[in-house]
N, C-alpha and C. Protein backbone atom coordinates (compact mmCIF):
# COMPACT_ATOMS: atom_id res chain seq x y z
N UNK A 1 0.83 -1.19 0.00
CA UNK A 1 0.00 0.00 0.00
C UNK A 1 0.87 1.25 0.00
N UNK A 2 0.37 2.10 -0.41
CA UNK A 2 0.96 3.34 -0.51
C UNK A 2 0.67 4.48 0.12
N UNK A 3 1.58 5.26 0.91
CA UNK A 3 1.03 6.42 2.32
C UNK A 3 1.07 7.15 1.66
N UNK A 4 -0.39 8.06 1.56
CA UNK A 4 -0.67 9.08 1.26
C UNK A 4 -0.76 10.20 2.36
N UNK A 5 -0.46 11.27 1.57
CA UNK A 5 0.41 12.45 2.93
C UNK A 5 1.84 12.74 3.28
N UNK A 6 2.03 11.37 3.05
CA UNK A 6 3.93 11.48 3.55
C UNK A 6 4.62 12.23 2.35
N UNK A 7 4.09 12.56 1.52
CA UNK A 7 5.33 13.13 0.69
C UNK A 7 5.51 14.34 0.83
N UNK A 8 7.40 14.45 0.49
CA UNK A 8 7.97 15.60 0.95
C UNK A 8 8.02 16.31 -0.34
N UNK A 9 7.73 17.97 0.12
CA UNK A 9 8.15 18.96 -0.93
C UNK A 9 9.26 18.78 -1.32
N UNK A 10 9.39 19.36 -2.39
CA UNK A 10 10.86 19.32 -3.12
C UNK A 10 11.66 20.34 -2.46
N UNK A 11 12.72 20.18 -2.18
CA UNK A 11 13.66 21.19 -2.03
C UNK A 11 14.78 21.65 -3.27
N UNK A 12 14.61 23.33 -3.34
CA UNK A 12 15.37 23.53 -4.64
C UNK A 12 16.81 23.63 -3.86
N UNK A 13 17.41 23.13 -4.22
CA UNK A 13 19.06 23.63 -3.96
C UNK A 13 19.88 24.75 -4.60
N UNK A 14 19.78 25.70 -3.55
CA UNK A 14 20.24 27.06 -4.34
C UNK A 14 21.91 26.81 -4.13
N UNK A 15 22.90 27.02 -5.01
CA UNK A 15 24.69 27.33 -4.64
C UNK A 15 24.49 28.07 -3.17
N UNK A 16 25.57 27.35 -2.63
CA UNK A 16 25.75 27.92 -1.27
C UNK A 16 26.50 29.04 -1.08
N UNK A 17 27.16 29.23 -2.24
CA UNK A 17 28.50 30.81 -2.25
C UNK A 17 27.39 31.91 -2.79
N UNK A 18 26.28 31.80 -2.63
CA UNK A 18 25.57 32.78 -3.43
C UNK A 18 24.40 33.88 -2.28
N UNK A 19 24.45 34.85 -2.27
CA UNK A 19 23.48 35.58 -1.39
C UNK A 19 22.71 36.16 -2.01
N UNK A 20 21.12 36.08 -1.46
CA UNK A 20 19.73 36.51 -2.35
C UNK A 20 19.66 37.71 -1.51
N UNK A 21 19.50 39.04 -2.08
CA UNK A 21 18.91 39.96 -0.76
C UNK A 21 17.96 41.08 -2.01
N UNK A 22 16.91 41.50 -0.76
CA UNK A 22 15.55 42.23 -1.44
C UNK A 22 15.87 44.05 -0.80
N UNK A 23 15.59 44.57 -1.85
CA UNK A 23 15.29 45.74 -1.90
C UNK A 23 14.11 46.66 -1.94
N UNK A 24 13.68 47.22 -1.31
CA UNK A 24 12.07 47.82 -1.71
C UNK A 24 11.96 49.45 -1.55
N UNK A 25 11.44 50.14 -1.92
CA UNK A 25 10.87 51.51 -2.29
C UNK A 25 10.04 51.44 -2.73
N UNK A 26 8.98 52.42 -2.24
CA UNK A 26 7.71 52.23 -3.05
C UNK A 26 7.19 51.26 -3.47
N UNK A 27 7.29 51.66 -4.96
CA UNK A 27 6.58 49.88 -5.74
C UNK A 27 7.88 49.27 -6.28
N UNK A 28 9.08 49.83 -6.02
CA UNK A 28 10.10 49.28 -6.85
C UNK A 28 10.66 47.69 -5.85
N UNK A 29 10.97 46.88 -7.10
CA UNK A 29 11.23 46.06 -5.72
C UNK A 29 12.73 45.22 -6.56
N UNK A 30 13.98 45.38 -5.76
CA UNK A 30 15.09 45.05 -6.20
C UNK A 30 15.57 43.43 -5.83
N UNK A 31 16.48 42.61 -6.29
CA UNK A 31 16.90 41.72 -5.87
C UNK A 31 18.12 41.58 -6.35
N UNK A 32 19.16 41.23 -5.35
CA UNK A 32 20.48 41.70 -5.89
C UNK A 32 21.48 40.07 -5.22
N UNK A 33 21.95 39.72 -6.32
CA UNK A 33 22.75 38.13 -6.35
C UNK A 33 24.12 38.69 -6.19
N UNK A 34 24.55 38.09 -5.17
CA UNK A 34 25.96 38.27 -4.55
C UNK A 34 26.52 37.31 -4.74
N UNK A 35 27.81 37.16 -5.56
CA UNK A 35 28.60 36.05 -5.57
C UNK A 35 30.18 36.02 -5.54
N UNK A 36 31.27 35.20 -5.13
CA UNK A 36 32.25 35.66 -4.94
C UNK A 36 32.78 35.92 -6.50
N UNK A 37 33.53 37.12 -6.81
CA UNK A 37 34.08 37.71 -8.21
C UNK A 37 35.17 38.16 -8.12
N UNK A 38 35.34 39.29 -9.58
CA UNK A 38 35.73 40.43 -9.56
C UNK A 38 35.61 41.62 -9.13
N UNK A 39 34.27 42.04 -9.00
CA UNK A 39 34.11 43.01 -8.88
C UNK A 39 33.00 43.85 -10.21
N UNK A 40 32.46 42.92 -10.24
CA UNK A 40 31.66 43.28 -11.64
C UNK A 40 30.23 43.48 -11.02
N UNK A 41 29.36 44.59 -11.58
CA UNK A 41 28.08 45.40 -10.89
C UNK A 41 27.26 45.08 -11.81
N UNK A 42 26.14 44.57 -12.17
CA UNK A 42 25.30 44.31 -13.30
C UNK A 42 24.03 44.98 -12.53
N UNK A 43 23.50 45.87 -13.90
CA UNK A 43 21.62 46.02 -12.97
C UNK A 43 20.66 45.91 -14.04
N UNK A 44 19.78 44.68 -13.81
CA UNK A 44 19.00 44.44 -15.49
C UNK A 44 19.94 44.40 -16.53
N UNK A 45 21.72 43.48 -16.01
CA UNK A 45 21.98 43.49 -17.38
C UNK A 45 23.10 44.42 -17.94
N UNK A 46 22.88 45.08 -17.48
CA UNK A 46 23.74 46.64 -17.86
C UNK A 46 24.60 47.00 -16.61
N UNK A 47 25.93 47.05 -16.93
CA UNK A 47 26.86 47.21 -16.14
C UNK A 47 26.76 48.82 -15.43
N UNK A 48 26.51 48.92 -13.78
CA UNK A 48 26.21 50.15 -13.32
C UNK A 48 26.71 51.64 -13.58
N UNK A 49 28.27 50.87 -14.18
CA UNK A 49 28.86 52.36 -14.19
C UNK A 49 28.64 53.11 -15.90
N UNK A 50 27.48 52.58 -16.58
CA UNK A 50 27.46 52.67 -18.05
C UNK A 50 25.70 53.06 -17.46
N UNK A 51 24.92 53.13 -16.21
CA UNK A 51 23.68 53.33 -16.83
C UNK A 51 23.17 54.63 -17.00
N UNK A 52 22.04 54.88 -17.86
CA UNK A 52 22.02 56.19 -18.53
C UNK A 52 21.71 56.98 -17.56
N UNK A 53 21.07 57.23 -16.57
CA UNK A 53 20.67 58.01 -15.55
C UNK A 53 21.79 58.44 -14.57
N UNK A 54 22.22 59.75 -14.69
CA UNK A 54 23.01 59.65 -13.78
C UNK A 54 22.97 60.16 -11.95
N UNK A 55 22.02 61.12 -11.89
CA UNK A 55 21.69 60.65 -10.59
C UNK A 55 21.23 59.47 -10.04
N UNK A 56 20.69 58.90 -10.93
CA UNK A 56 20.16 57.30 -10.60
C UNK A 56 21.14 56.28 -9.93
N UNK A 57 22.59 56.44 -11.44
CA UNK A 57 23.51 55.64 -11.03
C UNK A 57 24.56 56.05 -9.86
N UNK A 58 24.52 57.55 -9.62
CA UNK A 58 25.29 57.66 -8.34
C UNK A 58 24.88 57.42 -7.04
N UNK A 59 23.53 56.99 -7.04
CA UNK A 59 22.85 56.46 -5.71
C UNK A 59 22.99 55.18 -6.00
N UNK A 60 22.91 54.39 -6.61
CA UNK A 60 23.34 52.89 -6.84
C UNK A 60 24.66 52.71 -6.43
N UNK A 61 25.67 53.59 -6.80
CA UNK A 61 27.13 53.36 -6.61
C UNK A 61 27.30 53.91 -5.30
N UNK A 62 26.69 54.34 -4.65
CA UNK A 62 26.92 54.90 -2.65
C UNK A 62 27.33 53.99 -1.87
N UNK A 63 26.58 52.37 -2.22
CA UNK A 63 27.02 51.39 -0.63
C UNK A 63 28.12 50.86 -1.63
N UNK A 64 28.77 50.80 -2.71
CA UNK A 64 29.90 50.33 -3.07
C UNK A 64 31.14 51.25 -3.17
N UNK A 65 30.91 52.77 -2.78
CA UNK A 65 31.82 54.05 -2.68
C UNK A 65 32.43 53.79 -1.26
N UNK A 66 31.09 53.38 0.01
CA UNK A 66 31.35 53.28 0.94
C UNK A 66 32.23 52.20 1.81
N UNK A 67 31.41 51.16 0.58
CA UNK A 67 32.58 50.03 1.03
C UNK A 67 33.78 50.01 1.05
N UNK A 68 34.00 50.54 -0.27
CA UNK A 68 35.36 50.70 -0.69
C UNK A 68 36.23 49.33 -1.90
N UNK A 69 36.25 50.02 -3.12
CA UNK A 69 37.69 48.99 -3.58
C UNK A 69 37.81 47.63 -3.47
N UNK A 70 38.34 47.43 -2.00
CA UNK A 70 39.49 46.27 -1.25
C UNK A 70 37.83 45.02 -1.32
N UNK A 71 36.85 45.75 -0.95
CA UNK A 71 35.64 44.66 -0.69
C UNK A 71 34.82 44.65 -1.83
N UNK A 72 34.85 45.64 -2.73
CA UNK A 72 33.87 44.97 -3.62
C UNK A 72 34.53 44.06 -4.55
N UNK A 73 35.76 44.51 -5.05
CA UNK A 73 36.44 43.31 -5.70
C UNK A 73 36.50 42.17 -5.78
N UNK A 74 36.04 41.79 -4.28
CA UNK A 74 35.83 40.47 -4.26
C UNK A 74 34.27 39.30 -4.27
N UNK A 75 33.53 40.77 -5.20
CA UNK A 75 31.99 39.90 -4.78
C UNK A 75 31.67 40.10 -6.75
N UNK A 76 30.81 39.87 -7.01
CA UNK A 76 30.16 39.66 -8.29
C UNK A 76 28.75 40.14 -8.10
N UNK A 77 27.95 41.39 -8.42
CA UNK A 77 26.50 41.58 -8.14
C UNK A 77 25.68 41.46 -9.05
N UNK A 78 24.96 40.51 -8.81
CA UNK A 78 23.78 40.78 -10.49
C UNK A 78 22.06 41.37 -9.85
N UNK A 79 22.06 42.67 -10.26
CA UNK A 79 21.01 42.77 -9.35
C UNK A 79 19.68 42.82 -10.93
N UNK A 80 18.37 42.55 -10.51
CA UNK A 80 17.61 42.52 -11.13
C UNK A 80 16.33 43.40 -10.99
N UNK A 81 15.87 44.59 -11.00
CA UNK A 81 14.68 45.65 -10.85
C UNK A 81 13.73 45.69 -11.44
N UNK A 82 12.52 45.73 -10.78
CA UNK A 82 11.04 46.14 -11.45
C UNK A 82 10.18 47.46 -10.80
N UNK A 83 9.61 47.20 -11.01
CA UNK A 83 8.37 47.98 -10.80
C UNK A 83 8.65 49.70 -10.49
N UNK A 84 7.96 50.82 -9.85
CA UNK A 84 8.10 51.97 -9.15
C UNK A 84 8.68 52.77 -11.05
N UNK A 85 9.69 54.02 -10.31
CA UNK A 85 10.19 55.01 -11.40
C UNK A 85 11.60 55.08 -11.30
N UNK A 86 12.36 55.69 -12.01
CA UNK A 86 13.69 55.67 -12.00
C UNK A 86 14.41 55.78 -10.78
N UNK A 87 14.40 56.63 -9.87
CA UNK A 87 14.59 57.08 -8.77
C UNK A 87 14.65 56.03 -7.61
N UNK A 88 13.05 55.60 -7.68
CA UNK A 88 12.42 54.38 -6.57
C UNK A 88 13.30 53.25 -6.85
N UNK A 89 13.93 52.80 -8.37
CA UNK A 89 14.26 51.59 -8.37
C UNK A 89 15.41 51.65 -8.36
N UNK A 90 16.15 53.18 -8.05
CA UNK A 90 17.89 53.59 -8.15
C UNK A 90 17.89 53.15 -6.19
N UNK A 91 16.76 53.71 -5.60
CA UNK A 91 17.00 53.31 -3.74
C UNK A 91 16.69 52.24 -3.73
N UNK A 92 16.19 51.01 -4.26
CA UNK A 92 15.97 49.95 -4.08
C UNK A 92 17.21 48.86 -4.29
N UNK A 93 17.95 49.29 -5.50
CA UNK A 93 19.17 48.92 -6.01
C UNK A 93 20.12 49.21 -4.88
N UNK A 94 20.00 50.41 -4.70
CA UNK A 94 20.97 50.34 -3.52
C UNK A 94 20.96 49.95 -1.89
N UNK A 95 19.43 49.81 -1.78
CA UNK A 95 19.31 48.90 -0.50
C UNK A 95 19.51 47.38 -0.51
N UNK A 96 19.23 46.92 -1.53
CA UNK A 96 19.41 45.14 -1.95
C UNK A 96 21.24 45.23 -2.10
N UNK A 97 22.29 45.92 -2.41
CA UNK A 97 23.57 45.70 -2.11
C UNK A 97 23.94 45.86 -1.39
N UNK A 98 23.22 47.02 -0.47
CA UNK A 98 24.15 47.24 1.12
C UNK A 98 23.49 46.01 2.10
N UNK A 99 22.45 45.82 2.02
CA UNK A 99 21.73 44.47 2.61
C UNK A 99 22.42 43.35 1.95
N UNK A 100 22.86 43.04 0.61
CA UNK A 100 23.36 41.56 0.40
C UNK A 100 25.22 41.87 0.81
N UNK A 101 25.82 43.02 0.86
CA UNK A 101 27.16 43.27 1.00
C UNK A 101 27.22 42.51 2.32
N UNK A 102 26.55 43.30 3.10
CA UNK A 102 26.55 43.28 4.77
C UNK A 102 26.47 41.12 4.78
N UNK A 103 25.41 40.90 4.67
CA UNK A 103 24.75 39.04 4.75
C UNK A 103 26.25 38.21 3.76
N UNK A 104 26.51 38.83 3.14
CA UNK A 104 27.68 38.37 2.26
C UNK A 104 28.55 38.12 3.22
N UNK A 105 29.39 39.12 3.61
CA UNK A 105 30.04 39.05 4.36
C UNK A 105 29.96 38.18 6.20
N UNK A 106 28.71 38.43 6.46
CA UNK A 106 28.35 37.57 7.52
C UNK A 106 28.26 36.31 8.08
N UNK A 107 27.88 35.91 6.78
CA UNK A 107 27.91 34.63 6.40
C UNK A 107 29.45 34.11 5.93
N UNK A 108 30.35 34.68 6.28
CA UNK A 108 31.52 33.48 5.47
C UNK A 108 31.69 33.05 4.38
N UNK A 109 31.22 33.82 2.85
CA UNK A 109 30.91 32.77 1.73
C UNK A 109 32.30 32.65 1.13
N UNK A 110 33.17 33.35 1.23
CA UNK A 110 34.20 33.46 0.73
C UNK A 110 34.93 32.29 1.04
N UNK A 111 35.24 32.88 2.19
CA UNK A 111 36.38 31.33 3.25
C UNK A 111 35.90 31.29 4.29
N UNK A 112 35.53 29.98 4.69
CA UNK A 112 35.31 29.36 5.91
C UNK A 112 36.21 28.98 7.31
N UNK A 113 37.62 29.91 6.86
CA UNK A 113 38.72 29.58 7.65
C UNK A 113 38.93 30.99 8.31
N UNK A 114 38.78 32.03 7.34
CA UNK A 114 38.89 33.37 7.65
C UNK A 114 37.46 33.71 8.27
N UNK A 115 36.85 33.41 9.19
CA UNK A 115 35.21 33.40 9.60
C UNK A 115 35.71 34.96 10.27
N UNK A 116 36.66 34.92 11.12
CA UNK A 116 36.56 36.04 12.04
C UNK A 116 36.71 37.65 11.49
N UNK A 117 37.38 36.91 10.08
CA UNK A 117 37.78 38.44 9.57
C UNK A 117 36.82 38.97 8.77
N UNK A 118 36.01 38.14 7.92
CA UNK A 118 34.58 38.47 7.23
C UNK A 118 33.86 38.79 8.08
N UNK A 119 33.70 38.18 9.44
CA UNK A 119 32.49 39.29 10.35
C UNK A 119 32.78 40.62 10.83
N UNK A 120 33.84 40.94 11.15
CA UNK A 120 34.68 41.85 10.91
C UNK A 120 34.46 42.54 10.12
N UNK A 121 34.61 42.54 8.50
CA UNK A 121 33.87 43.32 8.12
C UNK A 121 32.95 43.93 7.81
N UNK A 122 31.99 42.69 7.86
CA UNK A 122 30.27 42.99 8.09
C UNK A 122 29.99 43.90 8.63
N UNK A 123 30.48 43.84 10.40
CA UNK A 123 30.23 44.76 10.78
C UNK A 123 30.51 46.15 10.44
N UNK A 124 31.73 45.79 9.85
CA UNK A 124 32.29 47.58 9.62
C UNK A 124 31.44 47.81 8.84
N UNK A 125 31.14 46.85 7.71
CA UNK A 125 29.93 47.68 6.52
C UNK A 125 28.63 48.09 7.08
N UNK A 126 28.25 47.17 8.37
CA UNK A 126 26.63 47.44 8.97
C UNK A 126 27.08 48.88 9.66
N UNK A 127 27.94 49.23 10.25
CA UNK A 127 28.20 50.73 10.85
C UNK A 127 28.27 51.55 10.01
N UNK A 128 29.21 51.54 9.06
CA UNK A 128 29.17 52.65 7.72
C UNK A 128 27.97 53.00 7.24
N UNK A 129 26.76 51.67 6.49
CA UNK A 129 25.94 51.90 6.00
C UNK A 129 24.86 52.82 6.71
N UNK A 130 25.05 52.50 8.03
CA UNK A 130 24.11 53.03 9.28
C UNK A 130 24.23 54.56 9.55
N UNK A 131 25.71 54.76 9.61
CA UNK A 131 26.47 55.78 9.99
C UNK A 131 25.76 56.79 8.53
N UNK A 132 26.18 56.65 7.51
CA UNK A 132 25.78 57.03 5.97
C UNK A 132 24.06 57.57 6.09
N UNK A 133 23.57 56.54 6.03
CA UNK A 133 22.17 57.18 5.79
C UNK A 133 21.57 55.55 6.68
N UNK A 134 20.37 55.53 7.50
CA UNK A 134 19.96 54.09 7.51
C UNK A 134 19.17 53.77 6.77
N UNK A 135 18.58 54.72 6.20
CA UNK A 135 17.49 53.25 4.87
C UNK A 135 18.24 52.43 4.11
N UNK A 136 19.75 52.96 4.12
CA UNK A 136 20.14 51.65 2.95
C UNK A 136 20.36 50.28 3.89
N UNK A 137 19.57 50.08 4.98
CA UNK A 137 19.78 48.63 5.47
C UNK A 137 18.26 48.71 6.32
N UNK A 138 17.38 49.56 6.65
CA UNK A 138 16.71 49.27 7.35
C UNK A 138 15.23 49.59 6.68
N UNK A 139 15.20 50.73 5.45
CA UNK A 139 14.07 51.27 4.49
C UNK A 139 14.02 52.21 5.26
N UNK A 140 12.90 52.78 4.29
CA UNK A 140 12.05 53.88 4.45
C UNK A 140 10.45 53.56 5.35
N UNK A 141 10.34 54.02 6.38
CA UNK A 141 9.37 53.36 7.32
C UNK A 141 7.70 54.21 6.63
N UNK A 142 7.92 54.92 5.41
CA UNK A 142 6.68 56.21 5.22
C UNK A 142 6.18 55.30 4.53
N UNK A 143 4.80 55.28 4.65
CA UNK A 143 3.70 54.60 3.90
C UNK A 143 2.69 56.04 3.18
N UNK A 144 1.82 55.46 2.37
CA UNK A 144 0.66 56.99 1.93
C UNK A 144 -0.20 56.18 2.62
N UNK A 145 -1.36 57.25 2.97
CA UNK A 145 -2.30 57.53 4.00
C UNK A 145 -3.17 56.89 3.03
N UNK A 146 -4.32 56.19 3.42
CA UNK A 146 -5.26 55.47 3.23
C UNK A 146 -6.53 56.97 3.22
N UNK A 147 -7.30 56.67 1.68
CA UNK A 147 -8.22 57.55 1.84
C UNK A 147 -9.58 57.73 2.57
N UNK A 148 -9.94 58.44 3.19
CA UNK A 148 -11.19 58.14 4.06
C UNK A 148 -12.29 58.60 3.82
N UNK A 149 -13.28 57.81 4.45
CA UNK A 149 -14.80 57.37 3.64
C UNK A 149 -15.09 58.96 3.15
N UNK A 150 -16.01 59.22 2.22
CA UNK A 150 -16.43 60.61 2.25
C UNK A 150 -15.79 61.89 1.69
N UNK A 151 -14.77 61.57 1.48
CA UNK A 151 -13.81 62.47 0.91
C UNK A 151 -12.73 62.22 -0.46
N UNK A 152 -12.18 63.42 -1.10
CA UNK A 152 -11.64 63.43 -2.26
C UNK A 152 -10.18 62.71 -2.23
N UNK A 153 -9.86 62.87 -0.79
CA UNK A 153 -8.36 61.98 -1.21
C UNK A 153 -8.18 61.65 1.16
N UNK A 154 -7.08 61.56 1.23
CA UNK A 154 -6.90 61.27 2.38
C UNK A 154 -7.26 62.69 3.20
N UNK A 155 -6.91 63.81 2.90
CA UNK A 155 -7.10 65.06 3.94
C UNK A 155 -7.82 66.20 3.57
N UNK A 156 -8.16 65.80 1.92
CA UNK A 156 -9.00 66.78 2.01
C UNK A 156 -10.30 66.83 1.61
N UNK A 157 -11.05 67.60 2.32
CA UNK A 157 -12.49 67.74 2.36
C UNK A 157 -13.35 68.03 0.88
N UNK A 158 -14.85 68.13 1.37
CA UNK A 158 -15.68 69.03 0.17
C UNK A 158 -15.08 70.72 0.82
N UNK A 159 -15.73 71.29 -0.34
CA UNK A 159 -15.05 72.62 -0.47
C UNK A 159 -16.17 73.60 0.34
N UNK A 160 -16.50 74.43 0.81
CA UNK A 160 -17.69 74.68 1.41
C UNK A 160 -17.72 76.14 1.25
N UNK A 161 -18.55 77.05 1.44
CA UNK A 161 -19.02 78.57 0.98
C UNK A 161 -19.54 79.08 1.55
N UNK A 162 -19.22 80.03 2.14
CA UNK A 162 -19.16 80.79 3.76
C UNK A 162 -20.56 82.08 3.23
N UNK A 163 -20.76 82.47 2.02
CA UNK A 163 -21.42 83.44 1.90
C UNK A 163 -22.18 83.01 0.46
């Protein structure tokens, strides 16, 4: 006979040298693949320091200015963006690297022998990033106001006429 119920979900096996981390703004929502490299920045594809926007791309390039050189060299980022506007998906980009830099490093993916010196720098990157601005590790806590019953938008009223 055959037990029905017992079967197990599949488990996908993701590479273990690899870090998934999420980005969000608004509607933009980032995901940025950390792997050990060169030092190579991909966003949708397109290498960061080539994308057309350039305030866009100098807020993308902030948690890797901050890092510095010596640490990004050694990671590979492929980050991937949707949704929101140029802007929303330039802070999202850059919260999904300072969030996967930081877990990168935390985690040991590099070497498992050098454990003490990768947390080490984690931390230094979780203080910098903190120190810098904190949404690039913790967000933006602002939501929009929910509109209420009776009215044209969240705060404002009918218009009314005194005379």
């Amino acid at each position: 006979m055959s037990e029905q119920g017992t079967a197990q979900p599949k488990q996908v096996q993701a590479e273990s040298n690899v870090i998934i981390s999420v980005g969000k703004r608004k509607t933009a929502i980032a995901r940025a693949y950390i792997r050990p490299g060169q030092g190579r920045v991909k966003v949708n594809g397109v290498p960061v320091e080539v994308w057309p926007v350039e305030v866009a791309r100098l807020k993308m390039m902030e948690p890797l200015v901050i890092a510095g050189d010596a640490v990004v060299r050694l990671v590979d980022i492929d980050v991937s963006v949707r949704g929101g506007g140029f802007m929303g998906q330039a802070d999202a980009v850059r919260m999904a690297i300072a969030r996967g830099l930081v877990d990168f490093f935390d985690k040991c993916v590099i070497s498992k022998d050098n454990c003490e010196q990768s947390k080490a720098i984690a931390q230094k990157l979780r203080n910098l990033f903190t120190e810098y601005d904190r949404t690039m590790l913790a967000g933006d806590q602002r939501r929009t106001e929910p509109e209420k019953y009776m009215r044209y938008s969240a705060r404002r009223g009918w218009q009314t006429s005194y005379r």
